[in-house]
N, C-alpha and C. Protein backbone atom coordinates (compact mmCIF):
# COMPACT_ATOMS: atom_id res chain seq x y z
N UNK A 1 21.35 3.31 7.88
CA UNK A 1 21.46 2.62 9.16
C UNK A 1 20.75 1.27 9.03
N UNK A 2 21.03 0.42 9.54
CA UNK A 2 20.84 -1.34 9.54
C UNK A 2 20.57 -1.31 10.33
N UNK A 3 19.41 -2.45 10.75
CA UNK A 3 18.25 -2.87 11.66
C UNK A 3 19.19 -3.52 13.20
N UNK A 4 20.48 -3.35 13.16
CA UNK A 4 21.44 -4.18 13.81
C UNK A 4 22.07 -2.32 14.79
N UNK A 5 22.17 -1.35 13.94
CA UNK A 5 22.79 -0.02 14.44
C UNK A 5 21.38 0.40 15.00
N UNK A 6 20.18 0.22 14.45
CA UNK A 6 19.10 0.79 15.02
C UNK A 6 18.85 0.17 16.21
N UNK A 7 18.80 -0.67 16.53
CA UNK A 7 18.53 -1.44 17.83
C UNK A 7 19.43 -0.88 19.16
N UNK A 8 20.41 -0.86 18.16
CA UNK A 8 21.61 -0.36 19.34
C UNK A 8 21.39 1.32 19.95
N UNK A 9 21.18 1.74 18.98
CA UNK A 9 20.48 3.71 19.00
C UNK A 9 19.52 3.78 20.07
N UNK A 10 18.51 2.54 19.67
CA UNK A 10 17.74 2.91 20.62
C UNK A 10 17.68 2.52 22.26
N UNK A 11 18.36 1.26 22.02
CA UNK A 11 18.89 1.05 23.33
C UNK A 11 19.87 2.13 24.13
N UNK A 12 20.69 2.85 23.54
CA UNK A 12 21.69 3.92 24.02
C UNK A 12 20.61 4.74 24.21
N UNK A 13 19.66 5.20 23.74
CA UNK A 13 18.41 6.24 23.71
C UNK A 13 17.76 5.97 24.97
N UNK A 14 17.09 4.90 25.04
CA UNK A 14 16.16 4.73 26.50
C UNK A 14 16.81 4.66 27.72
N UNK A 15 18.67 4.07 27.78
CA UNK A 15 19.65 4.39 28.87
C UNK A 15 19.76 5.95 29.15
N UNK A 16 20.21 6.71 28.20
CA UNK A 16 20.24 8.23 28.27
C UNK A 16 19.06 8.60 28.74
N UNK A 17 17.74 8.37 28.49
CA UNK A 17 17.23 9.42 28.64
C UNK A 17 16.09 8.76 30.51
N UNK A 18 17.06 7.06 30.62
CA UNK A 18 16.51 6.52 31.79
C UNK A 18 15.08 6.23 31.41
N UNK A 19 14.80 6.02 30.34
CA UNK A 19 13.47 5.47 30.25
C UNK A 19 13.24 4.08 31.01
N UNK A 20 14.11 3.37 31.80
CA UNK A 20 14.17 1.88 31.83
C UNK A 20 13.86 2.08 33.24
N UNK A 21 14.05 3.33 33.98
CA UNK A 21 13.43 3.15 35.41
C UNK A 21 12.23 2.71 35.88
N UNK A 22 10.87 3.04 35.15
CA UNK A 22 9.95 2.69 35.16
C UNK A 22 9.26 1.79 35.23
N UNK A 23 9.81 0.86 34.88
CA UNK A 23 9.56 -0.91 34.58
C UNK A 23 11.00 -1.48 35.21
N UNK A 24 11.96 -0.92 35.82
CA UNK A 24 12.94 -1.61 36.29
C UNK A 24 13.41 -2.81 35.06
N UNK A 25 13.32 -2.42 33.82
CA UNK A 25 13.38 -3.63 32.91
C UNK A 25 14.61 -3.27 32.35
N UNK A 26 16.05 -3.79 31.61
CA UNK A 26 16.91 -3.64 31.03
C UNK A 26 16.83 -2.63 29.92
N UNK A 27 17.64 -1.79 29.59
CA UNK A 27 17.52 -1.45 28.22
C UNK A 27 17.58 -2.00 26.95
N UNK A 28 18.41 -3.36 26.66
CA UNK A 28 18.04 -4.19 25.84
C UNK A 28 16.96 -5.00 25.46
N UNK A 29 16.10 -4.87 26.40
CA UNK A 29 15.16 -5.74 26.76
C UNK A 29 13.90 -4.69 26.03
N UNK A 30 13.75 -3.52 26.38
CA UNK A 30 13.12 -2.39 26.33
C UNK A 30 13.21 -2.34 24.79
N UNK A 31 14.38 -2.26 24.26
CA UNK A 31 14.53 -1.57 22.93
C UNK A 31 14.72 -2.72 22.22
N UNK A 32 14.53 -4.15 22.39
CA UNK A 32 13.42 -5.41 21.80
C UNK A 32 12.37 -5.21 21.69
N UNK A 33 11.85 -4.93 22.71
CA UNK A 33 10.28 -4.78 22.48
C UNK A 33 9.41 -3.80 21.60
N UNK A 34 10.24 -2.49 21.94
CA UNK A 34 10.02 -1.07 20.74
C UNK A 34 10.27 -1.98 19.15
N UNK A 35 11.70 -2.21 18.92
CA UNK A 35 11.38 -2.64 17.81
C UNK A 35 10.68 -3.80 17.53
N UNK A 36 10.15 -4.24 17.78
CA UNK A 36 9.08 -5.48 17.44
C UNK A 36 7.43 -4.79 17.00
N UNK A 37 7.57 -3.75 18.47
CA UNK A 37 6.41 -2.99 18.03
C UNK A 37 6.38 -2.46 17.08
N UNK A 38 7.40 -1.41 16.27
CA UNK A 38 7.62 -1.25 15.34
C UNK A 38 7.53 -1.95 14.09
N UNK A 39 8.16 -3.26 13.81
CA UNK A 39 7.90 -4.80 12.80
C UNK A 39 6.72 -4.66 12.97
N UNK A 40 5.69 -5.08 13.67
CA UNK A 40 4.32 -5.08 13.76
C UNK A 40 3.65 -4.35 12.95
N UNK A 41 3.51 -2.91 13.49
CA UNK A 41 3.02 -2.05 13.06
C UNK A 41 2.97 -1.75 11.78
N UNK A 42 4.63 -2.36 10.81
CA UNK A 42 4.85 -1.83 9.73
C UNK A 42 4.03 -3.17 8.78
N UNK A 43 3.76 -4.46 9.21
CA UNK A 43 3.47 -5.54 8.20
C UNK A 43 1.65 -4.68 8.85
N UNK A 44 1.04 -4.81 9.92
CA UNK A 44 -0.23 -4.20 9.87
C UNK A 44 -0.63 -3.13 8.92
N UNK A 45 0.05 -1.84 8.82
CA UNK A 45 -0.04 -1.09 7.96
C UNK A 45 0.11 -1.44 6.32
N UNK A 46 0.74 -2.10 5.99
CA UNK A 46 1.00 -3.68 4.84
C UNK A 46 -0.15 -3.64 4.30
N UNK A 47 -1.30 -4.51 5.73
CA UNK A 47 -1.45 -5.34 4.88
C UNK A 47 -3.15 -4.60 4.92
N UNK A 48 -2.89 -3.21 5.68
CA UNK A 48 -4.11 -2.50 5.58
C UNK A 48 -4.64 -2.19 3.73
N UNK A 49 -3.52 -2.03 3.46
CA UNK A 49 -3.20 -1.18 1.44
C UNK A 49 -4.22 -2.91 0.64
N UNK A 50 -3.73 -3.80 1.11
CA UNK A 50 -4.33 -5.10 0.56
C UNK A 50 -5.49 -4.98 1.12
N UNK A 51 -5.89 -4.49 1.80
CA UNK A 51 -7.74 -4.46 2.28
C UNK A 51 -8.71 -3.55 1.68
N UNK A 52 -7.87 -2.54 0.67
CA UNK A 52 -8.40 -1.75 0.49
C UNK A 52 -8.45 -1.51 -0.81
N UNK A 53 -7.78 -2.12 -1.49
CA UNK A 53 -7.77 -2.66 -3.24
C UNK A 53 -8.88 -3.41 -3.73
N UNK A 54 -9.62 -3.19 -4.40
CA UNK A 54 -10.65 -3.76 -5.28
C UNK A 54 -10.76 -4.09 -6.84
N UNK A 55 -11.59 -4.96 -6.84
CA UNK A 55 -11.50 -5.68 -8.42
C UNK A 55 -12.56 -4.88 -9.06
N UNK A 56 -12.07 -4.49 -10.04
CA UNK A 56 -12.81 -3.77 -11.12
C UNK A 56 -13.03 -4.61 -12.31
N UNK A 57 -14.37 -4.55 -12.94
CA UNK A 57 -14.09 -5.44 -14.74
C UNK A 57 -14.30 -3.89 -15.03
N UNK A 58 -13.58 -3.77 -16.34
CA UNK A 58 -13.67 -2.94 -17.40
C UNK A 58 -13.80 -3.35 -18.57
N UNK A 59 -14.74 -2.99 -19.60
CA UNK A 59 -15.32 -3.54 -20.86
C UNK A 59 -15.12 -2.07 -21.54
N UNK A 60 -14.72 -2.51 -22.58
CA UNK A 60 -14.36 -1.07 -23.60
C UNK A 60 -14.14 -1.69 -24.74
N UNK A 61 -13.99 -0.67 -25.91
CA UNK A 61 -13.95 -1.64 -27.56
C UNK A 61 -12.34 -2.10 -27.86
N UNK A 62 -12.19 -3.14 -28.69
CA UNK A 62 -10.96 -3.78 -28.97
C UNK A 62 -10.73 -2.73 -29.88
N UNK A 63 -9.60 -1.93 -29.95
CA UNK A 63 -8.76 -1.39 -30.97
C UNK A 63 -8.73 -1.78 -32.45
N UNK A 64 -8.36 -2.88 -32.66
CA UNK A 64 -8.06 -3.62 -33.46
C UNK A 64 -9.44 -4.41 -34.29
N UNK A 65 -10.87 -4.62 -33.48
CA UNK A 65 -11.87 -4.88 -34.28
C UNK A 65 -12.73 -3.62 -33.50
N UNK A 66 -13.61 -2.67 -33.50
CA UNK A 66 -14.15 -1.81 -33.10
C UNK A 66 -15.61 -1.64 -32.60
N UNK A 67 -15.76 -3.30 -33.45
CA UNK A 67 -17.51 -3.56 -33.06
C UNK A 67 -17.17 -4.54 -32.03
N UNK A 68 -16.49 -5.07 -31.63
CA UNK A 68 -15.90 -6.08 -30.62
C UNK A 68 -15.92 -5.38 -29.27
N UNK A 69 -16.30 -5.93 -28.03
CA UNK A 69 -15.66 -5.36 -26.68
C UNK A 69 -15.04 -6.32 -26.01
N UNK A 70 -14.24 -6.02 -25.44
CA UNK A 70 -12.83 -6.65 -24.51
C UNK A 70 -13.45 -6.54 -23.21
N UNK A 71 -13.61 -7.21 -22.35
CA UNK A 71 -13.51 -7.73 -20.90
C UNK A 71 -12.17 -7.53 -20.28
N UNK A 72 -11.51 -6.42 -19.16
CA UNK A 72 -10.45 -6.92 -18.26
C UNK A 72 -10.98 -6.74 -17.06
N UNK A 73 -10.32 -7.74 -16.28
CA UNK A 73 -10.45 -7.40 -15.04
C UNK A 73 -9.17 -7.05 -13.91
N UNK A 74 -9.01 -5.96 -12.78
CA UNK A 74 -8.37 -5.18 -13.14
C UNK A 74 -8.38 -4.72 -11.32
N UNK A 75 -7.29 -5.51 -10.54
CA UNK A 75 -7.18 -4.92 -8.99
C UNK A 75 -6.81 -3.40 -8.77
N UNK A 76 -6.89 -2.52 -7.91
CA UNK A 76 -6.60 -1.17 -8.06
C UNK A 76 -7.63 -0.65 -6.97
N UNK A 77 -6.93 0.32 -6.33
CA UNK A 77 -7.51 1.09 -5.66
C UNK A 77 -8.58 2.43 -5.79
N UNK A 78 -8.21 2.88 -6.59
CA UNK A 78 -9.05 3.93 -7.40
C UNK A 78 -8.95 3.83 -8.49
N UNK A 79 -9.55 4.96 -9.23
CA UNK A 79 -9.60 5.33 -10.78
C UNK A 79 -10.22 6.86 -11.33
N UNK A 80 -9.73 7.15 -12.17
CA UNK A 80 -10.11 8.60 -12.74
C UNK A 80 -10.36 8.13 -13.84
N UNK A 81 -10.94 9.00 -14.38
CA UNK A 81 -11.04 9.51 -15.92
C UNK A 81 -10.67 10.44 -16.51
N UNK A 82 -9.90 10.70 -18.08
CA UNK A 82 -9.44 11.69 -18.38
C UNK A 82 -11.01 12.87 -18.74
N UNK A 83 -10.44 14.10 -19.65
CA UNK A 83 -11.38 15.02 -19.95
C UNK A 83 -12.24 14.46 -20.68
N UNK A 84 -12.28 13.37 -21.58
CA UNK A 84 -13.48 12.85 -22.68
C UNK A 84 -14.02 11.82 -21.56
N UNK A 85 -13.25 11.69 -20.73
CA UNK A 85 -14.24 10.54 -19.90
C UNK A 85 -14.27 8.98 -20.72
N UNK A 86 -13.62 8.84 -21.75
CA UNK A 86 -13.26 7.54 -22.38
C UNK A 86 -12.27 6.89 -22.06
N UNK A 87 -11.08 7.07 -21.47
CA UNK A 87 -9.92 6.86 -21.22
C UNK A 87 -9.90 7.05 -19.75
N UNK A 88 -9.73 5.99 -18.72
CA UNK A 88 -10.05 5.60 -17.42
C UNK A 88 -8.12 4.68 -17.29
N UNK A 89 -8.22 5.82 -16.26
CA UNK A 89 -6.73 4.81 -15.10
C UNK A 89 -6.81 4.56 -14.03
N UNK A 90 -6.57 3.46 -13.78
CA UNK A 90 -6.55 2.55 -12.30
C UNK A 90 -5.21 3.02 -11.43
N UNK A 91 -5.28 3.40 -10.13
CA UNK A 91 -3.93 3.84 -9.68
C UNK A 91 -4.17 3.05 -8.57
N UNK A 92 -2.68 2.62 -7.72
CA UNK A 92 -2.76 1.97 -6.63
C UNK A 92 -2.81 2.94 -5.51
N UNK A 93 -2.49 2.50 -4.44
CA UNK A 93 -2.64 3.56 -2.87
C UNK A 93 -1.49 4.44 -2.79
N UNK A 94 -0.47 4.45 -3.85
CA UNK A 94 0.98 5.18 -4.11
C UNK A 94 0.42 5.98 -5.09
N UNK A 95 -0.63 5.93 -5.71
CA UNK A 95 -0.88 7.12 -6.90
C UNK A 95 -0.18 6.28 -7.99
N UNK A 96 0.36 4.96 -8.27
CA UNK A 96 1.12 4.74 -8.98
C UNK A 96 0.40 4.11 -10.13
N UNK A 97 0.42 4.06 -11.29
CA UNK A 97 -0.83 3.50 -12.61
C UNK A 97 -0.89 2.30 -12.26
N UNK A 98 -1.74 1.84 -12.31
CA UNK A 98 -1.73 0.06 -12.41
C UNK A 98 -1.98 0.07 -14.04
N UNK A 99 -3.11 0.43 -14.44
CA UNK A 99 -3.76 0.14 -15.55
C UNK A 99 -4.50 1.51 -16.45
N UNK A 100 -4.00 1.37 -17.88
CA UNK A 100 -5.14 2.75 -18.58
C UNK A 100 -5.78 1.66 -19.85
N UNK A 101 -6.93 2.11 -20.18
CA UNK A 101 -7.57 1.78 -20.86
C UNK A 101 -8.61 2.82 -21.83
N UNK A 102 -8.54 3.19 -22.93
CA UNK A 102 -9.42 3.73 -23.70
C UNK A 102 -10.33 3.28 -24.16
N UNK A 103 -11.48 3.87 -24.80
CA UNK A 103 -12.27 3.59 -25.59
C UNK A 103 -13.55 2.51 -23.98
N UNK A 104 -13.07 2.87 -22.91
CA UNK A 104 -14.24 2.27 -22.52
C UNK A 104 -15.65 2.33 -22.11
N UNK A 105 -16.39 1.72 -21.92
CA UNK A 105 -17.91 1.66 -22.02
C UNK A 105 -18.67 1.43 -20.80
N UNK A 106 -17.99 0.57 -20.05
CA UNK A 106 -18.45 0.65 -18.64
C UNK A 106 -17.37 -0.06 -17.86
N UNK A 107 -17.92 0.62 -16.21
CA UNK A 107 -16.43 0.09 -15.52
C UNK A 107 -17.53 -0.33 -14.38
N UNK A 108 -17.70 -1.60 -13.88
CA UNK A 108 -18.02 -2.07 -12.80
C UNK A 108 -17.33 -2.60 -11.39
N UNK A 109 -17.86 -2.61 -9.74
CA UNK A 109 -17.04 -3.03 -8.94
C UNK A 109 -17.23 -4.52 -9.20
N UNK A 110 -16.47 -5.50 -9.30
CA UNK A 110 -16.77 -6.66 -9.18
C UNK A 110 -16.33 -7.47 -7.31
């Protein structure tokens, strides 16, 4: 359904069920305003997930030279560690990986 059939649903919705008596206000008028409230609500909820993401540095050894440590830094909402506790993943607010990293040494909030 398209944002064009939904409007219309709900306008047929608040006629049926006479929600429009109350405010003496149109049903088109009514089921503008619902969906707007709706738009609202959904970029607020948005942009709640961006308030709640944090910068992590993670320092762990370079693979490739072993006495060396690597610096990343690294947005993400949480993080676990596997069973050795060396191997740390960053997941976003979907559970979804952002970032894995082994071999690391310390993980700070920055």
């Amino acid at each position: 359904m398209n944002d064009s059939e939904f409007k219309k649903e709900l306008e047929h919705l608040i006629n049926r069920c006479s929600m429009e008596n109350g405010s003496d206000t149109p049903d088109f008028i009514l089921a503008k305003y619902l969906y707007k409230c709706l738009e609202n609500f959904n970029e607020a909820s948005n942009k709640k997930k961006d308030f709640f993401k944090k910068q992590f540095r993670v320092v762990y050894k370079n693979p490739i030279a072993p006495l060396k440590f690597l610096t990343s830094d690294i947005v993400a909402e949480k993080f676990y560690t596997t069973d050795s506790g060396s191997t740390i993943i960053f997941m976003d607010a979907n559970n979804n990986n952002v970032a894995m990293f082994k071999h690391v040494l310390r993980v700070t909030e920055s």
